[in-house]
PDB file of N, CA and C in Angstrom:
ATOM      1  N   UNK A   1     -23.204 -12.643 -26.364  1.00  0.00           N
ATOM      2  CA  UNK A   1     -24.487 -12.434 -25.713  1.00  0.00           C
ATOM      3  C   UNK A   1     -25.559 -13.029 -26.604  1.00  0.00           C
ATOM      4  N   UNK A   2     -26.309 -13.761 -25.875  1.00  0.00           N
ATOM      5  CA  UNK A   2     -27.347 -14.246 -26.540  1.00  0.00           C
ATOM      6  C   UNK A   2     -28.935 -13.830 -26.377  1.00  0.00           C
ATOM      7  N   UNK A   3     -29.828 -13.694 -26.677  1.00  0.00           N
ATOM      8  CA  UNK A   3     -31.039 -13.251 -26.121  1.00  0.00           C
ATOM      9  C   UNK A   3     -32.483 -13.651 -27.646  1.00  0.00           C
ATOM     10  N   UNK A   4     -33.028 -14.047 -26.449  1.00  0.00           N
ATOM     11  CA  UNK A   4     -34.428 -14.982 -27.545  1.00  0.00           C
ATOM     12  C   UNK A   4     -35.921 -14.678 -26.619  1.00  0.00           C
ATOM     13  N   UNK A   5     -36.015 -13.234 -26.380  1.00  0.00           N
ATOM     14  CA  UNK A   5     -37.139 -12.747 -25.525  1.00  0.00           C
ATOM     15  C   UNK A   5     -38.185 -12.979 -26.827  1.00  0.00           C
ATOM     16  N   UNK A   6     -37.988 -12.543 -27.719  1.00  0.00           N
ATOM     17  CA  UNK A   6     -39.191 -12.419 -28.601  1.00  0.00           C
ATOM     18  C   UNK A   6     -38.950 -13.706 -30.134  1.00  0.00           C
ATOM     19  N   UNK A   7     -39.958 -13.201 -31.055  1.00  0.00           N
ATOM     20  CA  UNK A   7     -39.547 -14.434 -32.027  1.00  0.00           C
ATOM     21  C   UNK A   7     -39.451 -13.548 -33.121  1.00  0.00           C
ATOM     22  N   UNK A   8     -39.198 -11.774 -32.742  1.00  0.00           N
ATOM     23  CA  UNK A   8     -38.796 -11.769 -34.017  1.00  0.00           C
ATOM     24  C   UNK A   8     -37.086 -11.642 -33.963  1.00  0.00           C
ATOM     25  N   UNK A   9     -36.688 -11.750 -35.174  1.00  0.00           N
ATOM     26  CA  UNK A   9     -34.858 -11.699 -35.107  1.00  0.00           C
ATOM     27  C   UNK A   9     -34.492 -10.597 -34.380  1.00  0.00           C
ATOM     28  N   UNK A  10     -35.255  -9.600 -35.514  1.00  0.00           N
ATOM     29  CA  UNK A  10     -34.751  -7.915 -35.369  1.00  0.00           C
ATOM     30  C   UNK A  10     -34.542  -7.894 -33.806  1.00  0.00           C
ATOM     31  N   UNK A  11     -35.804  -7.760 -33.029  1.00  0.00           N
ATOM     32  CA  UNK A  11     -36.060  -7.829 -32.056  1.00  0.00           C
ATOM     33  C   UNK A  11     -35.036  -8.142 -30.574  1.00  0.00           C
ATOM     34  N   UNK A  12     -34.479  -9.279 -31.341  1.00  0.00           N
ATOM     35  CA  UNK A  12     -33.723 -10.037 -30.215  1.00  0.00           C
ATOM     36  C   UNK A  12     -32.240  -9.186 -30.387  1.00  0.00           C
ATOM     37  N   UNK A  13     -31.781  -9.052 -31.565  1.00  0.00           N
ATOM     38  CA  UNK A  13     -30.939  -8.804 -32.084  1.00  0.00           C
ATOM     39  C   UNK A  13     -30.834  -7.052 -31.897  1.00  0.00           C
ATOM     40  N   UNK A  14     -31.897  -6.483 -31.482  1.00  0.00           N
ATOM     41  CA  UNK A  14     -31.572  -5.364 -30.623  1.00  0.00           C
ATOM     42  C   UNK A  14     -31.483  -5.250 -29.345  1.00  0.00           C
ATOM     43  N   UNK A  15     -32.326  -6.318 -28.346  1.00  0.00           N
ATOM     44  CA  UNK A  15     -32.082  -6.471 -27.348  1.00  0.00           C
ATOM     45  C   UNK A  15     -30.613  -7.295 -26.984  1.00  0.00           C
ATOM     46  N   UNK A  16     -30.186  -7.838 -27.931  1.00  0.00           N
ATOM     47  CA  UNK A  16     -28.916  -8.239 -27.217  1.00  0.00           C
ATOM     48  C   UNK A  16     -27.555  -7.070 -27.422  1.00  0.00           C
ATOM     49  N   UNK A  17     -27.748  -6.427 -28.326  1.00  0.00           N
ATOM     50  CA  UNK A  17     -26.902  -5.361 -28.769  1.00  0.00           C
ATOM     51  C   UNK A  17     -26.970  -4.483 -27.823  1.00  0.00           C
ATOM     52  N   UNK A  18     -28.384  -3.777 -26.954  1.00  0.00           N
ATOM     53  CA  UNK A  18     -28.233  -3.174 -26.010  1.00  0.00           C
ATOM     54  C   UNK A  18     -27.606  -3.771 -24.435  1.00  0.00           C
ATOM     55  N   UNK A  19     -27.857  -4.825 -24.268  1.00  0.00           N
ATOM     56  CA  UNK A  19     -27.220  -5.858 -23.380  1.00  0.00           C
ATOM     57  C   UNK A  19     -25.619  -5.901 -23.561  1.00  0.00           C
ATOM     58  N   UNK A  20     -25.020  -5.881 -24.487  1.00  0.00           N
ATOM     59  CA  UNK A  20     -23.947  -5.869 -24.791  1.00  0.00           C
ATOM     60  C   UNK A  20     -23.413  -4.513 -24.372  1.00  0.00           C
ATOM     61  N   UNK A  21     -24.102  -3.167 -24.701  1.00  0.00           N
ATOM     62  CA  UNK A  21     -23.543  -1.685 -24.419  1.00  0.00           C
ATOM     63  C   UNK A  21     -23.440  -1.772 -23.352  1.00  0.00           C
ATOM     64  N   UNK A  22     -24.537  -2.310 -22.518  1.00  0.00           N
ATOM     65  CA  UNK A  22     -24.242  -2.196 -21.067  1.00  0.00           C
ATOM     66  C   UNK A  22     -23.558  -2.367 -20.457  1.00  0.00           C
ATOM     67  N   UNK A  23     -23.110  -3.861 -20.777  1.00  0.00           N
ATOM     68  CA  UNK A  23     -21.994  -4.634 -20.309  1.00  0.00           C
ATOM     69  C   UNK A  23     -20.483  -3.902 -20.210  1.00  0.00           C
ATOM     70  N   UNK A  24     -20.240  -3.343 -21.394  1.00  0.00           N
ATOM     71  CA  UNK A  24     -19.382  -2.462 -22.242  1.00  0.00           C
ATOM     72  C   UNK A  24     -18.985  -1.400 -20.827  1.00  0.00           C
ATOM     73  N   UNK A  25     -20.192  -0.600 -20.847  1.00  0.00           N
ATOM     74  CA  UNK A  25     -20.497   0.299 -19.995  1.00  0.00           C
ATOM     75  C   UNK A  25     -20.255  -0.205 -18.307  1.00  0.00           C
ATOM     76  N   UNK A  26     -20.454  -1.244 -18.519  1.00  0.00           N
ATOM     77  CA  UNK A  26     -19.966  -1.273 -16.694  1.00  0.00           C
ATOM     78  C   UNK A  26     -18.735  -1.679 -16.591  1.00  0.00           C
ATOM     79  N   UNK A  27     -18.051  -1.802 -17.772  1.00  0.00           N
ATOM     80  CA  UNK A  27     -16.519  -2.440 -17.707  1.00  0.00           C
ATOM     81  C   UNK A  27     -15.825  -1.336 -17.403  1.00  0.00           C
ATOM     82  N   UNK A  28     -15.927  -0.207 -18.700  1.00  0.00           N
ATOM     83  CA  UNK A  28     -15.542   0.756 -18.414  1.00  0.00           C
ATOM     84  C   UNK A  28     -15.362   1.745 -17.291  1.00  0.00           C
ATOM     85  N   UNK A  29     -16.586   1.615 -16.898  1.00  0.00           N
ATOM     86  CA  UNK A  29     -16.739   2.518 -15.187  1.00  0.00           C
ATOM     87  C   UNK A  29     -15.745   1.769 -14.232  1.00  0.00           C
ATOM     88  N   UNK A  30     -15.573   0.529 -14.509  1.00  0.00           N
ATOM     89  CA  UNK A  30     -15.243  -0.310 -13.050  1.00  0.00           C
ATOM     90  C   UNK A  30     -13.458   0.137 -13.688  1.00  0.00           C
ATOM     91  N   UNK A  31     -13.071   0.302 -15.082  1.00  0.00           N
ATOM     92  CA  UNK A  31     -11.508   0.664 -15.230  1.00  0.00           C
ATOM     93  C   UNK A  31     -11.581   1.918 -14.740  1.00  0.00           C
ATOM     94  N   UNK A  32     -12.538   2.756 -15.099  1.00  0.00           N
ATOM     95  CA  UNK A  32     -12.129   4.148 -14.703  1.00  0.00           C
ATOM     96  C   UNK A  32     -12.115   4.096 -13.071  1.00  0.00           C
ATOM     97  N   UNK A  33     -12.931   3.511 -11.864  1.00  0.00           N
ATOM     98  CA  UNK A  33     -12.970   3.659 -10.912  1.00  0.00           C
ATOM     99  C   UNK A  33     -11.780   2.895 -10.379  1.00  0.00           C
ATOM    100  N   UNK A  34     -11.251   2.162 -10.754  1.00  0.00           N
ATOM    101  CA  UNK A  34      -9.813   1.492 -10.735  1.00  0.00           C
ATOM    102  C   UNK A  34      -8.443   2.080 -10.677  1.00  0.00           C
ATOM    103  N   UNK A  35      -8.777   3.084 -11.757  1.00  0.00           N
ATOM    104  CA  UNK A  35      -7.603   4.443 -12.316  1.00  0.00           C
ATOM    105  C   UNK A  35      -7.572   5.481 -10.741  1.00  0.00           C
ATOM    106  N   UNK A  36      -8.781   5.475 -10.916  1.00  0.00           N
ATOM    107  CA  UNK A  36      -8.921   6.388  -9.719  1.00  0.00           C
ATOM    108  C   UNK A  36      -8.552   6.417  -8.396  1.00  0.00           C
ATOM    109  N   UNK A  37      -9.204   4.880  -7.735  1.00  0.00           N
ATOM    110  CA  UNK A  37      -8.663   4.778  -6.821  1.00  0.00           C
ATOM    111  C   UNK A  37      -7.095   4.496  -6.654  1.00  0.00           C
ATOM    112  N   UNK A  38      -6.292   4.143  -7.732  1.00  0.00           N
ATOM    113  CA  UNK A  38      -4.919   3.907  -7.704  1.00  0.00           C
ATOM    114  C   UNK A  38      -4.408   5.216  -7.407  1.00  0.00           C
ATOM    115  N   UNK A  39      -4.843   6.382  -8.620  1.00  0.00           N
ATOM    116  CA  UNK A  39      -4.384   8.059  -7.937  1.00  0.00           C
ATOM    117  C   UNK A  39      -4.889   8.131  -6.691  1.00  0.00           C
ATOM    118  N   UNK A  40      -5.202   7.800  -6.056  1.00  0.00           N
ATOM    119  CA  UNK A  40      -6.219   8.625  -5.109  1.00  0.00           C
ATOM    120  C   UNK A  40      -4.773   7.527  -3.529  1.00  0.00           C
ATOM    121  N   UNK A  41      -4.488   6.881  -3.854  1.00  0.00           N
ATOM    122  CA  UNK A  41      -4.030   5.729  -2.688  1.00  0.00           C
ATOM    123  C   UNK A  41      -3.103   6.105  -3.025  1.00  0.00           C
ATOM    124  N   UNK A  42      -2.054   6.495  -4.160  1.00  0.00           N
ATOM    125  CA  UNK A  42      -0.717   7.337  -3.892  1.00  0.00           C
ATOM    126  C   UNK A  42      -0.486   8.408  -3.299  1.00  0.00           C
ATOM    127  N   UNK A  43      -1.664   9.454  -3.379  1.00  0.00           N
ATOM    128  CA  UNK A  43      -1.799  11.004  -2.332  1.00  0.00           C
ATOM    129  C   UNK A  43      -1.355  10.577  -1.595  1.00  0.00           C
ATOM    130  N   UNK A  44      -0.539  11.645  -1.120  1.00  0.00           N
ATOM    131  CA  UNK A  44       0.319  11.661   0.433  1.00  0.00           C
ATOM    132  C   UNK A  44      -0.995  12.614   1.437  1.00  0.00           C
ATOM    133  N   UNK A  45      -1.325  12.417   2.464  1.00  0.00           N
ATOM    134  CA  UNK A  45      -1.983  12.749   3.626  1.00  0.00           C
ATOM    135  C   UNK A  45      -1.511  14.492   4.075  1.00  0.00           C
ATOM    136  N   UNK A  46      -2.489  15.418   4.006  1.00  0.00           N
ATOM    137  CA  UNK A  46      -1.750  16.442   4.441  1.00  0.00           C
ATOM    138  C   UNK A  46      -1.622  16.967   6.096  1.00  0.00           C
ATOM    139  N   UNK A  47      -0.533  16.200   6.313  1.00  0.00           N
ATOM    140  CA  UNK A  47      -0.339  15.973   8.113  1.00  0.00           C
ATOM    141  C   UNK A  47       1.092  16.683   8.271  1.00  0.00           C
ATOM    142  N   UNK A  48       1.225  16.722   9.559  1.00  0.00           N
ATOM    143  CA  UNK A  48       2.490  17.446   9.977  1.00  0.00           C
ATOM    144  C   UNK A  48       3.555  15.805   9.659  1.00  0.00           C
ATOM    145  N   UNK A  49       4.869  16.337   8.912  1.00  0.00           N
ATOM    146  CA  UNK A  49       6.105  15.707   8.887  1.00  0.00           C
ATOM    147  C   UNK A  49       5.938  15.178   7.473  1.00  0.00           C
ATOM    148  N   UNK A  50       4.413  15.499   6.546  1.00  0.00           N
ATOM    149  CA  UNK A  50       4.672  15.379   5.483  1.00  0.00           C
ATOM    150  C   UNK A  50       5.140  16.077   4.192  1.00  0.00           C
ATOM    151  N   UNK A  51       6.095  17.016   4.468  1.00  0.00           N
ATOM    152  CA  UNK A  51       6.574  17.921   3.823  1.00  0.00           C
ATOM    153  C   UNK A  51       7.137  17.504   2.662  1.00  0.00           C
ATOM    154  N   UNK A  52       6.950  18.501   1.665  1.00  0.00           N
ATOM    155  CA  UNK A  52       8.168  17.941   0.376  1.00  0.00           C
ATOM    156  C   UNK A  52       9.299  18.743   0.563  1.00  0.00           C
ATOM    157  N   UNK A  53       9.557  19.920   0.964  1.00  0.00           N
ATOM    158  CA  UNK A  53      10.721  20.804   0.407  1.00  0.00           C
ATOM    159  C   UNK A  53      10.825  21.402   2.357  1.00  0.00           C
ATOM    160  N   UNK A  54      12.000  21.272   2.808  1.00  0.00           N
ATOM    161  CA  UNK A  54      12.447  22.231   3.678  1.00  0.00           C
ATOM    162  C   UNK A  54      13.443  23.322   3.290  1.00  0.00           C
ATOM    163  N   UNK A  55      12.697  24.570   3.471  1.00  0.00           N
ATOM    164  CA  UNK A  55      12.894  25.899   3.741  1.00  0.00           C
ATOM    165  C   UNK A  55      13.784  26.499   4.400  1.00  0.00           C
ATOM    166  N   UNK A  56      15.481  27.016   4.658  1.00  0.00           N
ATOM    167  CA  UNK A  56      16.128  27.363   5.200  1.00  0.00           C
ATOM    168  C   UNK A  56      16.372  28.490   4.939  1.00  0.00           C
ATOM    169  N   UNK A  57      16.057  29.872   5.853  1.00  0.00           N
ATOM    170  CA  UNK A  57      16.445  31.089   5.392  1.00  0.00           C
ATOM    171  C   UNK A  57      17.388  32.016   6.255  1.00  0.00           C
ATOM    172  N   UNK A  58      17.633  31.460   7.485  1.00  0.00           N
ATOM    173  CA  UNK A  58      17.637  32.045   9.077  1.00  0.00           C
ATOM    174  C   UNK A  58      18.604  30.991   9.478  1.00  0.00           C
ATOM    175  N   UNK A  59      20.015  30.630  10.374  1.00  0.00           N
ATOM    176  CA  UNK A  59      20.781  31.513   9.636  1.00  0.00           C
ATOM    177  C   UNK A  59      21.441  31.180   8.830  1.00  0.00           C
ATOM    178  N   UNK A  60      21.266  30.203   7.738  1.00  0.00           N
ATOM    179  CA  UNK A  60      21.734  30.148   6.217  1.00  0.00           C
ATOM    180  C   UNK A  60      20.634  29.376   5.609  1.00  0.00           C
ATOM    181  N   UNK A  61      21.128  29.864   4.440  1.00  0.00           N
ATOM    182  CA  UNK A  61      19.862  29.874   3.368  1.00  0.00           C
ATOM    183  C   UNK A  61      19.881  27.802   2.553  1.00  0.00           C
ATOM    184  N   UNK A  62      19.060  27.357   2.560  1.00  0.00           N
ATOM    185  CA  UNK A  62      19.473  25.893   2.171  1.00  0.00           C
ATOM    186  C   UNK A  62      17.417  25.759   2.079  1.00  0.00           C
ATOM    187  N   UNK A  63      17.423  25.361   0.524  1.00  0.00           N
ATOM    188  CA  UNK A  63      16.332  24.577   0.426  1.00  0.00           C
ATOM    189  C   UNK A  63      16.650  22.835  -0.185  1.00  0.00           C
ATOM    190  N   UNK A  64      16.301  21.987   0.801  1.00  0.00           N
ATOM    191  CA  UNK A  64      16.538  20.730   0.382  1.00  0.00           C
ATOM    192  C   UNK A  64      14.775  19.837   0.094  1.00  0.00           C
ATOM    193  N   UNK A  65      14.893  19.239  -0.844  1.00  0.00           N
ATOM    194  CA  UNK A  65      13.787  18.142  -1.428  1.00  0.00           C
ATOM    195  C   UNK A  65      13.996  16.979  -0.227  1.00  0.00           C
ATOM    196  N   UNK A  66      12.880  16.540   0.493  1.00  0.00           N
ATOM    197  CA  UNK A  66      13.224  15.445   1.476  1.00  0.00           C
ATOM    198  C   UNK A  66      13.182  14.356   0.914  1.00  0.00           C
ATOM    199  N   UNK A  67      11.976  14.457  -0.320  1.00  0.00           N
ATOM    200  CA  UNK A  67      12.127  12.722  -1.067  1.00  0.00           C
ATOM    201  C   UNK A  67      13.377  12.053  -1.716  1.00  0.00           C
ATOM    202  N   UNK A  68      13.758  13.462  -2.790  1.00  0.00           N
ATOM    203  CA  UNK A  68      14.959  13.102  -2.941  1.00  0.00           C
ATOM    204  C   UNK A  68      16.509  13.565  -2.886  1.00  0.00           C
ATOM    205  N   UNK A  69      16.373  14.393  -1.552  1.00  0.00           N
ATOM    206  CA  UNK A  69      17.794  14.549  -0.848  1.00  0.00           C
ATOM    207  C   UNK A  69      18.337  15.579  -1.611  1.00  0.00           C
ATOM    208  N   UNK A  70      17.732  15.840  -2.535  1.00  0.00           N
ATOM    209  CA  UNK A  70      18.359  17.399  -3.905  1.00  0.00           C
ATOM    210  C   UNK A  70      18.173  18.588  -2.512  1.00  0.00           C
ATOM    211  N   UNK A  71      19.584  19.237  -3.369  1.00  0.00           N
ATOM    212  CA  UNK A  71      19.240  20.316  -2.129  1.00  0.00           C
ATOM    213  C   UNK A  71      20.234  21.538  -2.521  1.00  0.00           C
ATOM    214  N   UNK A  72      19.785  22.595  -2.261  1.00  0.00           N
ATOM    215  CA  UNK A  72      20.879  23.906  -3.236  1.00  0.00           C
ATOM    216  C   UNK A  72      20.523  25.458  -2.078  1.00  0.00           C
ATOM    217  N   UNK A  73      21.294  25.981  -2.129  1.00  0.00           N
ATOM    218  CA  UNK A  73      21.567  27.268  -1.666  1.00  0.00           C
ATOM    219  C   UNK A  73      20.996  28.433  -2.074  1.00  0.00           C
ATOM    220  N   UNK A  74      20.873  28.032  -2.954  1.00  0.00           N
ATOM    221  CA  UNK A  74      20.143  29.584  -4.080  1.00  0.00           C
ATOM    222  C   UNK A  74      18.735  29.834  -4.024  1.00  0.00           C
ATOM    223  N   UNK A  75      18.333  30.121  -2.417  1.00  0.00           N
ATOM    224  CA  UNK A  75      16.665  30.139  -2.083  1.00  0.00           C
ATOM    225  C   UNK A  75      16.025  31.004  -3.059  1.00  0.00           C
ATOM    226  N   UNK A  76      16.840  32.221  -3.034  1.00  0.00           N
ATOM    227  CA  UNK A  76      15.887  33.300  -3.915  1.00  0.00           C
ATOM    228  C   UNK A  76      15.631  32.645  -5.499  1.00  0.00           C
ATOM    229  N   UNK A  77      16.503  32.400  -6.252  1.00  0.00           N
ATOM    230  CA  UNK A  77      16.250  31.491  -7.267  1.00  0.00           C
ATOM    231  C   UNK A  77      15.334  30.553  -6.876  1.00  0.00           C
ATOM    232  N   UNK A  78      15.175  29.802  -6.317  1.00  0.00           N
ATOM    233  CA  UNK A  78      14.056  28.986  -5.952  1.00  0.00           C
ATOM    234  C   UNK A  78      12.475  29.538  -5.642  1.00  0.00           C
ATOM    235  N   UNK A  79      12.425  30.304  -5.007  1.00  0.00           N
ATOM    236  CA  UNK A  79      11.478  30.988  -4.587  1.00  0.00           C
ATOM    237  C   UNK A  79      10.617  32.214  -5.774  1.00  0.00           C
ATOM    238  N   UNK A  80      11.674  32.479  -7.003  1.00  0.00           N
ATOM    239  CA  UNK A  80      11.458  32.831  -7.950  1.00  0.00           C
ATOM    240  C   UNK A  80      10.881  31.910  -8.908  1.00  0.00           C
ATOM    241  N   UNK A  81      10.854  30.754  -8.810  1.00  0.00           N
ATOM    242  CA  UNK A  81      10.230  29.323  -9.465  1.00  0.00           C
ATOM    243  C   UNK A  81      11.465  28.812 -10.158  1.00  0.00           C
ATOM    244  N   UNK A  82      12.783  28.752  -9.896  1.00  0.00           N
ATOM    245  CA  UNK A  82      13.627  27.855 -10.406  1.00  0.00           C
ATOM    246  C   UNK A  82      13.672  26.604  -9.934  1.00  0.00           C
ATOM    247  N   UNK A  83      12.889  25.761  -9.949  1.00  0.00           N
ATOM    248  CA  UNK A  83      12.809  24.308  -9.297  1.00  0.00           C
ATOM    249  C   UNK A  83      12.869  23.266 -10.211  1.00  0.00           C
ATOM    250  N   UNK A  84      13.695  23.505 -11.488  1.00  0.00           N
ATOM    251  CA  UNK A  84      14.145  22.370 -12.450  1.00  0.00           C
ATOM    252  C   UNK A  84      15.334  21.483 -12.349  1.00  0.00           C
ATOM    253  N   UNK A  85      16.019  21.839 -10.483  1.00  0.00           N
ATOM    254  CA  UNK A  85      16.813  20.815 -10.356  1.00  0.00           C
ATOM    255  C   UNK A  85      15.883  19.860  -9.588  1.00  0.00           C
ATOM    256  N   UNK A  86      15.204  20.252  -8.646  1.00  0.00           N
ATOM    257  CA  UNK A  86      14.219  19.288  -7.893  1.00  0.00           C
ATOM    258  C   UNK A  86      13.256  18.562  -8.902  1.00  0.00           C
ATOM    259  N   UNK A  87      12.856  19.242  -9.879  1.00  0.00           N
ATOM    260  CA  UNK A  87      12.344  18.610 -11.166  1.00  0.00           C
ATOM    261  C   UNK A  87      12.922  17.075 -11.482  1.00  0.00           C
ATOM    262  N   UNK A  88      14.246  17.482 -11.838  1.00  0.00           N
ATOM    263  CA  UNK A  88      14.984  16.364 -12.624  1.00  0.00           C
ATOM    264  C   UNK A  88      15.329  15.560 -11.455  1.00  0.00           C
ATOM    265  N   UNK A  89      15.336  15.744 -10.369  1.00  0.00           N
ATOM    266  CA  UNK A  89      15.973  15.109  -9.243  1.00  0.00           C
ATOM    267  C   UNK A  89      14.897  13.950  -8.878  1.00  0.00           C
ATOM    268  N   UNK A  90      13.631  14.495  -8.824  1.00  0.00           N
ATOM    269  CA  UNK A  90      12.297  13.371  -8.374  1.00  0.00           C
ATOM    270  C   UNK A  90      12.067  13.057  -9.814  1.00  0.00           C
ATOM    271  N   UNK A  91      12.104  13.369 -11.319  1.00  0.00           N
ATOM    272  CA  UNK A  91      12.408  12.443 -12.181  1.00  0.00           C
ATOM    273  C   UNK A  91      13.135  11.483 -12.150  1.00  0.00           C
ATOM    274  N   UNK A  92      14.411  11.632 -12.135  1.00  0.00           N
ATOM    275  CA  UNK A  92      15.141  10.769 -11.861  1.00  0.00           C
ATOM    276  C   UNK A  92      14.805   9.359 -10.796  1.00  0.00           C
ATOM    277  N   UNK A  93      14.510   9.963  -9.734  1.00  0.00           N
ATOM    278  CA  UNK A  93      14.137   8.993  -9.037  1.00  0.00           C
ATOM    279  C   UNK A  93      13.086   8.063  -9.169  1.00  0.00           C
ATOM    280  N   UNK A  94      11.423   8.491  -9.671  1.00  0.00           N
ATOM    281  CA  UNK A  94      10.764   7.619 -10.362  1.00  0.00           C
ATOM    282  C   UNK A  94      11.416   7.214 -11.557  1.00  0.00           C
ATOM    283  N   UNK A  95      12.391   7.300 -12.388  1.00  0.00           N
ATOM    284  CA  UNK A  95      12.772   6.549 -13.107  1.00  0.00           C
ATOM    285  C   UNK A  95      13.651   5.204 -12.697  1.00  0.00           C
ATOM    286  N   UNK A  96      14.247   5.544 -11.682  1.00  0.00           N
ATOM    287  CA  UNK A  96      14.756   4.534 -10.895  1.00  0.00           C
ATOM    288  C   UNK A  96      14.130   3.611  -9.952  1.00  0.00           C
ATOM    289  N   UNK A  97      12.849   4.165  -9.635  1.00  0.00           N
ATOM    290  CA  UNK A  97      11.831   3.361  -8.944  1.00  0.00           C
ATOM    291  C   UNK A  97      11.052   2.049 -10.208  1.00  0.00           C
ATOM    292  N   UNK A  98      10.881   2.383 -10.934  1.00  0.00           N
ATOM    293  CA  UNK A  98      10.486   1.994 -12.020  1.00  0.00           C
ATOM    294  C   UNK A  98      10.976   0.417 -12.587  1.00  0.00           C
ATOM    295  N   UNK A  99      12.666   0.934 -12.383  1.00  0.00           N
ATOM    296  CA  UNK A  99      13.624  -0.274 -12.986  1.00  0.00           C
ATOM    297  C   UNK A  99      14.123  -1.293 -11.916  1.00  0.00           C
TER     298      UNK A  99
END
């Protein structure tokens, strides 16, 4: 950045330094608004058929993950917060999306 508004050095040499923050400053906003909209365009829509987990209790018990097809019997365990096979299961799978 260059800048020669005035004739003294100091002068210029602060006005270009602030010219420069700015610059700085709008780079930054435009990465952060970048970040953002990338999270924001992966959200899934909350509409009917966008479910993650179907619920089977009636008449047998089966909770299956629809993304990734994981699926186990042991509702009450589940429903108690044991969900570290569906965990590792959609790990797994973004890890495989990945490669």
């Amino acid at each position: 950045i260059q800048c020669s508004n005035s004739r003294s050095q100091h002068d210029n040499r602060a006005t270009a330094m602030q010219m420069l923050k700015n610059q700085l400053y709008e780079i930054e906003l435009q990465k952060q608004m970048e970040a953002r909209n990338e999270i924001e365009a992966n959200k899934l829509k909350n509409e009917w058929g966008s479910q993650i987990r179907n619920y089977v209790m009636h008449p047998y018990k089966l909770v299956k993950d629809v993304r990734t097809a994981h699926e186990t019997g042991n509702v009450d365990a589940v429903m108690n917060g044991d969900i570290n096979g569906f965990l590792k299961a959609y790990l797994m799978m973004m890890g495989q999306k990945d490669n």
